[in-house]
C-alpha atoms as a PDB file:
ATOM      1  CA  UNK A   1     117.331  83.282  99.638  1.00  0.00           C
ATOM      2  CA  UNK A   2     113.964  81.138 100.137  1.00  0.00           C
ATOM      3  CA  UNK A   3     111.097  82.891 101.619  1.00  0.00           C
ATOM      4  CA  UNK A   4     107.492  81.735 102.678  1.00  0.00           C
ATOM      5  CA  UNK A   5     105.212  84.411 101.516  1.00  0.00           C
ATOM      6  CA  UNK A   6     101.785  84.783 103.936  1.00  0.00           C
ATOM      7  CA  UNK A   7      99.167  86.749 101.631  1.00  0.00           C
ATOM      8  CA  UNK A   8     100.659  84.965  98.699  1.00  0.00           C
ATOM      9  CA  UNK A   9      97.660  85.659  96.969  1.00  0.00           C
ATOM     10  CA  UNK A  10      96.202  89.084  97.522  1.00  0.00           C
ATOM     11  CA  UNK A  11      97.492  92.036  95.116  1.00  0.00           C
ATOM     12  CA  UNK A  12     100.420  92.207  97.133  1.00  0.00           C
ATOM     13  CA  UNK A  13     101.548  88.881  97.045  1.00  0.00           C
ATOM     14  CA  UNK A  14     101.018  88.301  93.545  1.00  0.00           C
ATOM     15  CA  UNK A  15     103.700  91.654  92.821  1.00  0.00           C
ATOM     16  CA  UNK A  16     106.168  89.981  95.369  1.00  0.00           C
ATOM     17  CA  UNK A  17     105.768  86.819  93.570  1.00  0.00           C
ATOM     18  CA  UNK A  18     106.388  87.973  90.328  1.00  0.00           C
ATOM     19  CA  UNK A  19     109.264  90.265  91.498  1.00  0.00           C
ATOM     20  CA  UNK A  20     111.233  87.197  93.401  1.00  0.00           C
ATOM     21  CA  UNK A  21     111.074  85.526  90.058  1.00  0.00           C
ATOM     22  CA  UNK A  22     113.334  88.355  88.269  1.00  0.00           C
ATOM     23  CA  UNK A  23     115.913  88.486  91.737  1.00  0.00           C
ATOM     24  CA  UNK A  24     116.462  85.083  92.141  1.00  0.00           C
ATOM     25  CA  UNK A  25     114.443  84.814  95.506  1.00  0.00           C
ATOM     26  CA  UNK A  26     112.907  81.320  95.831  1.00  0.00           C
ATOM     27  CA  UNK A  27     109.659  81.176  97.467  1.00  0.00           C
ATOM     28  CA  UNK A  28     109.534  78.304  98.935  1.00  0.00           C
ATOM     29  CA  UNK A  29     105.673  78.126  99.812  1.00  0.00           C
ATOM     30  CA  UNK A  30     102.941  80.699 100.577  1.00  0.00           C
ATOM     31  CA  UNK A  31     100.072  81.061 103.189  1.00  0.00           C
ATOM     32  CA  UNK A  32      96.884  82.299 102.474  1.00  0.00           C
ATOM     33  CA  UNK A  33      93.228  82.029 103.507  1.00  0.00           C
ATOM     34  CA  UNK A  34      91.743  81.645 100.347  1.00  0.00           C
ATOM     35  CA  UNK A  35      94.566  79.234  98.029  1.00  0.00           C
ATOM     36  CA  UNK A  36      94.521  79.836  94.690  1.00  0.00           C
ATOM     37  CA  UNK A  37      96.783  78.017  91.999  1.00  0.00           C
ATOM     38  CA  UNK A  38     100.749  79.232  92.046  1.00  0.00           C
ATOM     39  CA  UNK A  39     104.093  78.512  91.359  1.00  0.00           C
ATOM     40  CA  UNK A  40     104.593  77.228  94.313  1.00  0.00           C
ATOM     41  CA  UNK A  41     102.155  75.446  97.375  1.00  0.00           C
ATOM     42  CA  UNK A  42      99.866  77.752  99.260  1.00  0.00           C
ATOM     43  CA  UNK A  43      98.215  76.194 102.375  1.00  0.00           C
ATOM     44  CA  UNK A  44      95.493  77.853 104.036  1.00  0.00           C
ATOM     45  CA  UNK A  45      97.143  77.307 107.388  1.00  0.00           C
ATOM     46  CA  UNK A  46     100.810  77.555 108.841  1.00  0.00           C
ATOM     47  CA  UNK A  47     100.301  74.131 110.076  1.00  0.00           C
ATOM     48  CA  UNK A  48     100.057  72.871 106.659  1.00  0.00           C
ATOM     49  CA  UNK A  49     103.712  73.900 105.900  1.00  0.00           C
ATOM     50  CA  UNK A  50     106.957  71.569 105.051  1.00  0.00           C
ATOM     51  CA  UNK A  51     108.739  73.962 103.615  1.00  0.00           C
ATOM     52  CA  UNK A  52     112.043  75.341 104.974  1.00  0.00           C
ATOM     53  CA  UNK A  53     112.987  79.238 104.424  1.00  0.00           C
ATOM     54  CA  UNK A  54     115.281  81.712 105.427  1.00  0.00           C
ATOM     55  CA  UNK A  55     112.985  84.488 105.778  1.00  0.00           C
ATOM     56  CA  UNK A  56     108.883  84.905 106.444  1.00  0.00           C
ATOM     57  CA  UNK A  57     107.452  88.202 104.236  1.00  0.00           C
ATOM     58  CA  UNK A  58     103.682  88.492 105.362  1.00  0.00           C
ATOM     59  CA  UNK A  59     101.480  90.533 103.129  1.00  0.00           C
ATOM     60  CA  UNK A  60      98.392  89.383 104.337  1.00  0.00           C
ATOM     61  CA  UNK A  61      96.558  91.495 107.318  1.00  0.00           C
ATOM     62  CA  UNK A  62      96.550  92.604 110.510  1.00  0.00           C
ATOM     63  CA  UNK A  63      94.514  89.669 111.865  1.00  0.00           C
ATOM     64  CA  UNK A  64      95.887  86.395 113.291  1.00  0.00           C
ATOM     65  CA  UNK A  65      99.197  88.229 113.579  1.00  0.00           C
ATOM     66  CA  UNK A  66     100.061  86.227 116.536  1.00  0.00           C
ATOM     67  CA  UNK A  67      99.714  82.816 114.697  1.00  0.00           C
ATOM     68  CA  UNK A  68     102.248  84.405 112.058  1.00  0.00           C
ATOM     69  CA  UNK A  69     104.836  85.606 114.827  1.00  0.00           C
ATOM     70  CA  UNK A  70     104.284  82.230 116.686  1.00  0.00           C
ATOM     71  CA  UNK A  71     104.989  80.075 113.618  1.00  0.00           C
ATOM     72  CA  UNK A  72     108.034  82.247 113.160  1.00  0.00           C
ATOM     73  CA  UNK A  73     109.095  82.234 116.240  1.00  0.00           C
ATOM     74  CA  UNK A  74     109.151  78.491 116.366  1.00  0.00           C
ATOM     75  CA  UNK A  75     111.261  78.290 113.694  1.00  0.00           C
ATOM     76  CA  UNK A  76     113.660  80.856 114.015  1.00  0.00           C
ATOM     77  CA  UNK A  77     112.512  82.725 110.866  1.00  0.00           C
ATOM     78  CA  UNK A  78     113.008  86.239 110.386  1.00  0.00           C
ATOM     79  CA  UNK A  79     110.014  88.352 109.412  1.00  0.00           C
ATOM     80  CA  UNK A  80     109.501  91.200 107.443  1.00  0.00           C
ATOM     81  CA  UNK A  81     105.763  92.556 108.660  1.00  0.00           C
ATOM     82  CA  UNK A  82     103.960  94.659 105.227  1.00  0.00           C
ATOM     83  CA  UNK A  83     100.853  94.752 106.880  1.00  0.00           C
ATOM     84  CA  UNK A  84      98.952  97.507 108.155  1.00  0.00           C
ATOM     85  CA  UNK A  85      96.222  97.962 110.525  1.00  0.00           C
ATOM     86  CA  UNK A  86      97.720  96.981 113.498  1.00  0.00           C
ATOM     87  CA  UNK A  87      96.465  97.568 117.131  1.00  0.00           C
ATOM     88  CA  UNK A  88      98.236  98.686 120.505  1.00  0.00           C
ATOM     89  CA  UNK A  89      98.150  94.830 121.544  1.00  0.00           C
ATOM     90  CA  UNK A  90      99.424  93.707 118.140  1.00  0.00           C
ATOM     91  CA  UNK A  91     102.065  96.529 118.485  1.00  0.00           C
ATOM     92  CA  UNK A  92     103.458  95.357 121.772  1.00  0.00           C
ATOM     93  CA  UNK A  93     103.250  91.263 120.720  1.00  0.00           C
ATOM     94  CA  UNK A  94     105.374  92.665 117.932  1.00  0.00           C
ATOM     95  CA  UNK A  95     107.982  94.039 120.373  1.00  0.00           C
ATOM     96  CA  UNK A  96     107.946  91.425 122.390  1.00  0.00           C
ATOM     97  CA  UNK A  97     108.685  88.688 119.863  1.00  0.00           C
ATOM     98  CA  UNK A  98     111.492  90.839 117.824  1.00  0.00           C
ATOM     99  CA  UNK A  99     113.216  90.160 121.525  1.00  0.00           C
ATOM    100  CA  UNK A 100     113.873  86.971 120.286  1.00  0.00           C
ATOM    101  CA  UNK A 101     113.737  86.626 116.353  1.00  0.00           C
ATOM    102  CA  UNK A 102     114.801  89.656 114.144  1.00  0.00           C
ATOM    103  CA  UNK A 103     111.530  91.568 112.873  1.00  0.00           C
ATOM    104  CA  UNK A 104     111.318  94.287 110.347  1.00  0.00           C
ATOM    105  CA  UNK A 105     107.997  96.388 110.577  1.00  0.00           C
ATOM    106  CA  UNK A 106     107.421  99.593 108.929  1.00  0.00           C
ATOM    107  CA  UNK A 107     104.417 101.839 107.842  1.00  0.00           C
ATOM    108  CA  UNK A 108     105.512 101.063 103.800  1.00  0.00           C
ATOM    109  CA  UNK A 109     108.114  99.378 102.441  1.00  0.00           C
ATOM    110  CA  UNK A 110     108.689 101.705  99.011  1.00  0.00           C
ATOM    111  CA  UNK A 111     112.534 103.297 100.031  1.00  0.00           C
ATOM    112  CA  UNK A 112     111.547 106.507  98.761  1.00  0.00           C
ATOM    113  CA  UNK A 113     108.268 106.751 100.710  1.00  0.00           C
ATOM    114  CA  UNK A 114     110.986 105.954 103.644  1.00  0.00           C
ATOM    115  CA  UNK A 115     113.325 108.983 102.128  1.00  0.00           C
ATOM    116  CA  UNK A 116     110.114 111.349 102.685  1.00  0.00           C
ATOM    117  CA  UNK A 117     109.911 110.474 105.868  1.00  0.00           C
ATOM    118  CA  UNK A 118     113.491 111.695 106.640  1.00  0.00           C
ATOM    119  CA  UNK A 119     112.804 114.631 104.685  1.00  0.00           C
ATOM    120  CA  UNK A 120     109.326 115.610 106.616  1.00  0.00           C
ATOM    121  CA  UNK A 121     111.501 115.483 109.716  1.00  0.00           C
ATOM    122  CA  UNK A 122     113.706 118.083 108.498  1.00  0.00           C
ATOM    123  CA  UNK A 123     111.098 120.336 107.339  1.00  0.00           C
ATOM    124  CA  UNK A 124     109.619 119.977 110.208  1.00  0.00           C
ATOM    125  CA  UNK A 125     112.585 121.421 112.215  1.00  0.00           C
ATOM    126  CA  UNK A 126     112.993 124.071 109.898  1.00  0.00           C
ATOM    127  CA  UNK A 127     109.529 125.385 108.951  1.00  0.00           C
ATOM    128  CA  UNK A 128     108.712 125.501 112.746  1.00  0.00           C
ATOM    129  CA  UNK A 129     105.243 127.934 112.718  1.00  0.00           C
ATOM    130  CA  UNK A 130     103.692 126.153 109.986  1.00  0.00           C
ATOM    131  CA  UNK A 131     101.094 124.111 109.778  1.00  0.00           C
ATOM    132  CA  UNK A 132     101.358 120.579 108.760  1.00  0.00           C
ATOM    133  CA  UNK A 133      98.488 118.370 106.610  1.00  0.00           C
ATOM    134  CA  UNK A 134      98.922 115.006 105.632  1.00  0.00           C
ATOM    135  CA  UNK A 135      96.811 113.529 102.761  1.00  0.00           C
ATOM    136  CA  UNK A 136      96.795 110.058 101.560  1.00  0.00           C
ATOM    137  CA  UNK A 137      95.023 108.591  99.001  1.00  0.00           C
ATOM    138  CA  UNK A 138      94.563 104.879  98.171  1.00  0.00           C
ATOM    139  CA  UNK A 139      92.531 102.410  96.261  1.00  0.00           C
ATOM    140  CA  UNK A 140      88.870 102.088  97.064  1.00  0.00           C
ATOM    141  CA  UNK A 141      89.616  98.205  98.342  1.00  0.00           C
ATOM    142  CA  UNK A 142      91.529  99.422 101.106  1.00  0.00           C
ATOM    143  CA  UNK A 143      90.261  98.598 105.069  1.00  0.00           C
ATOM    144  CA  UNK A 144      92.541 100.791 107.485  1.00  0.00           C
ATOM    145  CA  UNK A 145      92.449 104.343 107.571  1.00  0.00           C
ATOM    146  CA  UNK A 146      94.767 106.194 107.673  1.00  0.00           C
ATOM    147  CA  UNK A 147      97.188 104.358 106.194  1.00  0.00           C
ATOM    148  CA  UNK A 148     100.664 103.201 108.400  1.00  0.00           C
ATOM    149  CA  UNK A 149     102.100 105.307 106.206  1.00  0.00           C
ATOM    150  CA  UNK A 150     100.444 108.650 107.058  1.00  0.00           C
ATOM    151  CA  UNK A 151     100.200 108.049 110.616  1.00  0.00           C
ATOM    152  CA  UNK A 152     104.497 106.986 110.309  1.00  0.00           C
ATOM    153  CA  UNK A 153     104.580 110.500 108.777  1.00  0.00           C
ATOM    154  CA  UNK A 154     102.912 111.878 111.182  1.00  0.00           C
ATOM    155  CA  UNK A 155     104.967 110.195 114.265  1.00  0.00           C
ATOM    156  CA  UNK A 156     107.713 111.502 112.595  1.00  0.00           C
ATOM    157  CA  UNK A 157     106.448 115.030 112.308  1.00  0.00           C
ATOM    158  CA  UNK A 158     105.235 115.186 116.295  1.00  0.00           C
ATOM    159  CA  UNK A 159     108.756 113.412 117.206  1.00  0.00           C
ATOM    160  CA  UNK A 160     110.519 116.428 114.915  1.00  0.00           C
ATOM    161  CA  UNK A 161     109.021 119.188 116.403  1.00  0.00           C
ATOM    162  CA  UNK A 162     107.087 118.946 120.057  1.00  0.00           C
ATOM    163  CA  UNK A 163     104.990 122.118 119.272  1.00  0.00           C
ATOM    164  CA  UNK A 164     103.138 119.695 116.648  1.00  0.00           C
ATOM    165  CA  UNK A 165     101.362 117.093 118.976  1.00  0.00           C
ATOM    166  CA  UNK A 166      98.290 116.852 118.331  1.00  0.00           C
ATOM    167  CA  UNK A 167      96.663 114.134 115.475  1.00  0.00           C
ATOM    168  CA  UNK A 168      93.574 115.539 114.237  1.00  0.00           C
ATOM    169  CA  UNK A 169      92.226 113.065 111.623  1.00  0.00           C
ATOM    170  CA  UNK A 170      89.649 114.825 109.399  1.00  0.00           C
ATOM    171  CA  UNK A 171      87.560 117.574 109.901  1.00  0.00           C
ATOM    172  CA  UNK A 172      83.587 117.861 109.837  1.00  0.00           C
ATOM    173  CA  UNK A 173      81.284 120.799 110.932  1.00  0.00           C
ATOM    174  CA  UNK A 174      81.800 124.082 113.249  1.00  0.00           C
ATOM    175  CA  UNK A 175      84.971 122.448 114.482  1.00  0.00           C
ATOM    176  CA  UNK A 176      86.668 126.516 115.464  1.00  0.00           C
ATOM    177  CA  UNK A 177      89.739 127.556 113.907  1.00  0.00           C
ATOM    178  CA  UNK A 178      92.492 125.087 113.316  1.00  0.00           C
ATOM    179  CA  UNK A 179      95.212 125.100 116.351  1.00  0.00           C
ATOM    180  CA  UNK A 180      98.850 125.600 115.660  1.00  0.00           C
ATOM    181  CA  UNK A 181      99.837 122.160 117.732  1.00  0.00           C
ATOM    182  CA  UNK A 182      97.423 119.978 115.441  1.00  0.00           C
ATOM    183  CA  UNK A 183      98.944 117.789 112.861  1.00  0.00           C
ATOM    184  CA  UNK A 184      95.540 116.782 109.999  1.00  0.00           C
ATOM    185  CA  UNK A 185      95.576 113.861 108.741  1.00  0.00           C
ATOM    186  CA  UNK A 186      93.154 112.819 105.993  1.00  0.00           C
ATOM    187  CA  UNK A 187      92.491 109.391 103.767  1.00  0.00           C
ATOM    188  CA  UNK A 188      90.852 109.683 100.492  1.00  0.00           C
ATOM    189  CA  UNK A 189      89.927 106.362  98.998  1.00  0.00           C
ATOM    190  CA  UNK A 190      88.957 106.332  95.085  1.00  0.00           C
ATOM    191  CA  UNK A 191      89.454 103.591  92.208  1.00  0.00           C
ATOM    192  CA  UNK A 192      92.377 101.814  92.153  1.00  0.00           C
ATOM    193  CA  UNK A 193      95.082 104.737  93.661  1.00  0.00           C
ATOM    194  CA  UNK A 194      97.497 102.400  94.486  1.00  0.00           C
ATOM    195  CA  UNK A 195      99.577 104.785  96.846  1.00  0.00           C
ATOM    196  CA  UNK A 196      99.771 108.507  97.603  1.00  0.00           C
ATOM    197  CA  UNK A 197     100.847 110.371 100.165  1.00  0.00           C
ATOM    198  CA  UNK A 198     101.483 114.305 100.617  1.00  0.00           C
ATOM    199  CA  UNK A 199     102.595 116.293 103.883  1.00  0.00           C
ATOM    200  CA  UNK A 200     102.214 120.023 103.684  1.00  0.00           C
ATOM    201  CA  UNK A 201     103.921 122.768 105.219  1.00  0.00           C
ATOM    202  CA  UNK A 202     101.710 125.799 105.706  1.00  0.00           C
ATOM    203  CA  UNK A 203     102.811 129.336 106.612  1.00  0.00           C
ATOM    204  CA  UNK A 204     102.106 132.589 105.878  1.00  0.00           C
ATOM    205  CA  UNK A 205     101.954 133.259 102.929  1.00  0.00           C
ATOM    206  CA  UNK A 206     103.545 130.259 101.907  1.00  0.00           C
ATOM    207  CA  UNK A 207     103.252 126.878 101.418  1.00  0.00           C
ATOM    208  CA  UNK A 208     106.088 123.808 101.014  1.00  0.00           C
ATOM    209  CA  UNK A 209     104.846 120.377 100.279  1.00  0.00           C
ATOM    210  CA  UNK A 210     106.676 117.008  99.971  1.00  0.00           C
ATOM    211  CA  UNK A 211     104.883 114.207  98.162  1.00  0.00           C
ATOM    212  CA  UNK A 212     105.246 110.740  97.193  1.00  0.00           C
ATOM    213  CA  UNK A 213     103.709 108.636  94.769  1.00  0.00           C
ATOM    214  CA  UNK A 214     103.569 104.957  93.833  1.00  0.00           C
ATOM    215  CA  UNK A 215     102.789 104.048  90.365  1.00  0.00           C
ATOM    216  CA  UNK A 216     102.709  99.966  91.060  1.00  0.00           C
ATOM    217  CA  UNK A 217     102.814  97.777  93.950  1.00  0.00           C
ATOM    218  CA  UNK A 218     106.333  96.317  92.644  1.00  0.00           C
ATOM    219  CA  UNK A 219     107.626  99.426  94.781  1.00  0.00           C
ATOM    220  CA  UNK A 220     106.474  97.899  97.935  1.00  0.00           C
ATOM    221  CA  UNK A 221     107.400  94.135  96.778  1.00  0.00           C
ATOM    222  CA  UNK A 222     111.132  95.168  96.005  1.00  0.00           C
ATOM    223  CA  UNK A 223     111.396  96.806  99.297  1.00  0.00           C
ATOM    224  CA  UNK A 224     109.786  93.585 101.074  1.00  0.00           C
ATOM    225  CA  UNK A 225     112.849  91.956  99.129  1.00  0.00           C
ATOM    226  CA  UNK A 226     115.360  94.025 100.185  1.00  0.00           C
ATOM    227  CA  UNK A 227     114.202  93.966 103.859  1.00  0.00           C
ATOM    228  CA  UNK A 228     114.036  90.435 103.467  1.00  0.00           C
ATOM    229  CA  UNK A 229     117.832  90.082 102.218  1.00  0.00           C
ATOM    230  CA  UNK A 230     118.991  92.496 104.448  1.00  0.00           C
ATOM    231  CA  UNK A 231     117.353  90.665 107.774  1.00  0.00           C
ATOM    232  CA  UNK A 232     118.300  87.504 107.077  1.00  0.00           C
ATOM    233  CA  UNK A 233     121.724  86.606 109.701  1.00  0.00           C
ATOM    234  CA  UNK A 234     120.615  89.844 111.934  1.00  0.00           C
ATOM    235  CA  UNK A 235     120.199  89.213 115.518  1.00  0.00           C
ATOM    236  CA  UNK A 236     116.816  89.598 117.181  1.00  0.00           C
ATOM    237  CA  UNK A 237     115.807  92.962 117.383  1.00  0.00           C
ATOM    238  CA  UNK A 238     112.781  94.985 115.673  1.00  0.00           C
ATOM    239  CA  UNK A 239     114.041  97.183 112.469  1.00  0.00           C
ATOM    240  CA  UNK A 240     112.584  99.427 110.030  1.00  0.00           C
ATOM    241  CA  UNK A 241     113.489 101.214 106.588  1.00  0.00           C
ATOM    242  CA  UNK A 242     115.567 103.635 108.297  1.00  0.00           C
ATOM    243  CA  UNK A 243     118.077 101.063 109.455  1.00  0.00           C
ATOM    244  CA  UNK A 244     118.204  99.627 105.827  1.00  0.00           C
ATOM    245  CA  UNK A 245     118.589 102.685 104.895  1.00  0.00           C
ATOM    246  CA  UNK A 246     121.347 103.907 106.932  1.00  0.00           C
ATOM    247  CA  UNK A 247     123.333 100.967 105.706  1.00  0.00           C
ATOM    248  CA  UNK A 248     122.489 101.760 101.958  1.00  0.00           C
ATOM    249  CA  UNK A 249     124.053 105.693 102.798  1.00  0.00           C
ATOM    250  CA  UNK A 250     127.193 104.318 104.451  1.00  0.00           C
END
């Protein structure tokens, strides 16, 4: 498989890039804003680019998505999207374009952050009366907040149970006593934490909680991969983990 890695050389790019190495993926050429030396060209612009790939993995950030989506686009490239940050209009260019080219977008590309998800939903079936918090913590470097992740948890925990439907994200002052259709949501940022995530299940006089956490970012760079393999020859559409993963449990 060649790829053309976009945010070739943030932290991210650098794990994918050393990853692709040991799986026999072929990065072709990367795009980033800032170029540094590699083992392969990086041009600061998608104009700049030669290369021919099979697949686009973009690392970089939220901004200029639609230069990204329209250089894909134009080439017929597949995209795996491991950026977070994005806005409503970025959300709906993204849907718009995956009518055409195959796109695979989620909140974190680690398969067992993608497992907790599943497993929130059920909990949140079950344990219906208790309250739900979601904490994430991440390195002090980091520029969204909350994280895709914890507001994909979140989704998930609203679209589980309709009683939960309301986001509340952090609390500060004489804010009243907490209502039972609030979901919290908090973002610590500290160091270099390079991924946790927890969803607790309050009730009385009990408490579940499901948690995830990433040691490195090779987690998130082996599920680019993956999503990467995986896309390549599907028709247009816009996927996430859970597709990838229902295939990996049939």
């Amino acid at each position: 498989m060649k790829a053309i890695l976009c945010g070739a050389c943030g932290r991210m790019g650098r794990a994918v890039t050393e990853l692709a190495a040991e799986r026999g993926t072929d990065i072709v050429c990367g795009v980033d804003l800032f170029p540094q030396p590699s083992p392969y060209p990086v041009y600061a612009s998608f104009a700049d680019v030669k290369e021919e790939a099979d697949v686009l993995i973009d690392f970089s950030s939220a901004e200029r998505l639609a230069e990204r989506l329209a250089f894909a686009e134009a080439h017929r490239l597949p995209a795996v999207l491991g950026a977070t940050g994005y806005t409503d209009a970025d959300e709906e260019l993204i849907r718009r374009t995956s009518e055409r080219i195959p796109l695979f977008k989620t909140g974190n590309l680690s398969l067992g952050i993608n497992l907790l998800q599943l497993l929130a939903a059920k909990a949140a079936r079950a344990l219906e009366g208790f309250d739900v918090e979601i904490i994430e913590r991440h390195h002090n470097q980091k520029k969204d907040a909350p994280s895709g992740t914890a507001l994909m948890l979140a989704k998930t925990v609203r679209e589980a149970s309709s009683a939960r439907s309301e986001m509340v994200y952090g609390r500060h002052g004489m804010v009243g006593a907490r209502k039972a259709e609030e979901i919290g949501i908090h973002a610590v940022r500290g160091g270099t934490i390079v991924g946790e995530h927890e969803v607790m299940f309050a009730g009385e006089d009990e408490i579940v909680t499901l948690s995830h956490s990433a040691r490195s970012r090779r987690v998130f760079a082996s599920g680019a991969l993956r999503a990467a393999a995986w896309l390549v020859g599907m028709p247009a559409g816009l996927y996430d983990m859970s597709d990838l993963l229902a295939d990996i449990v049939n």
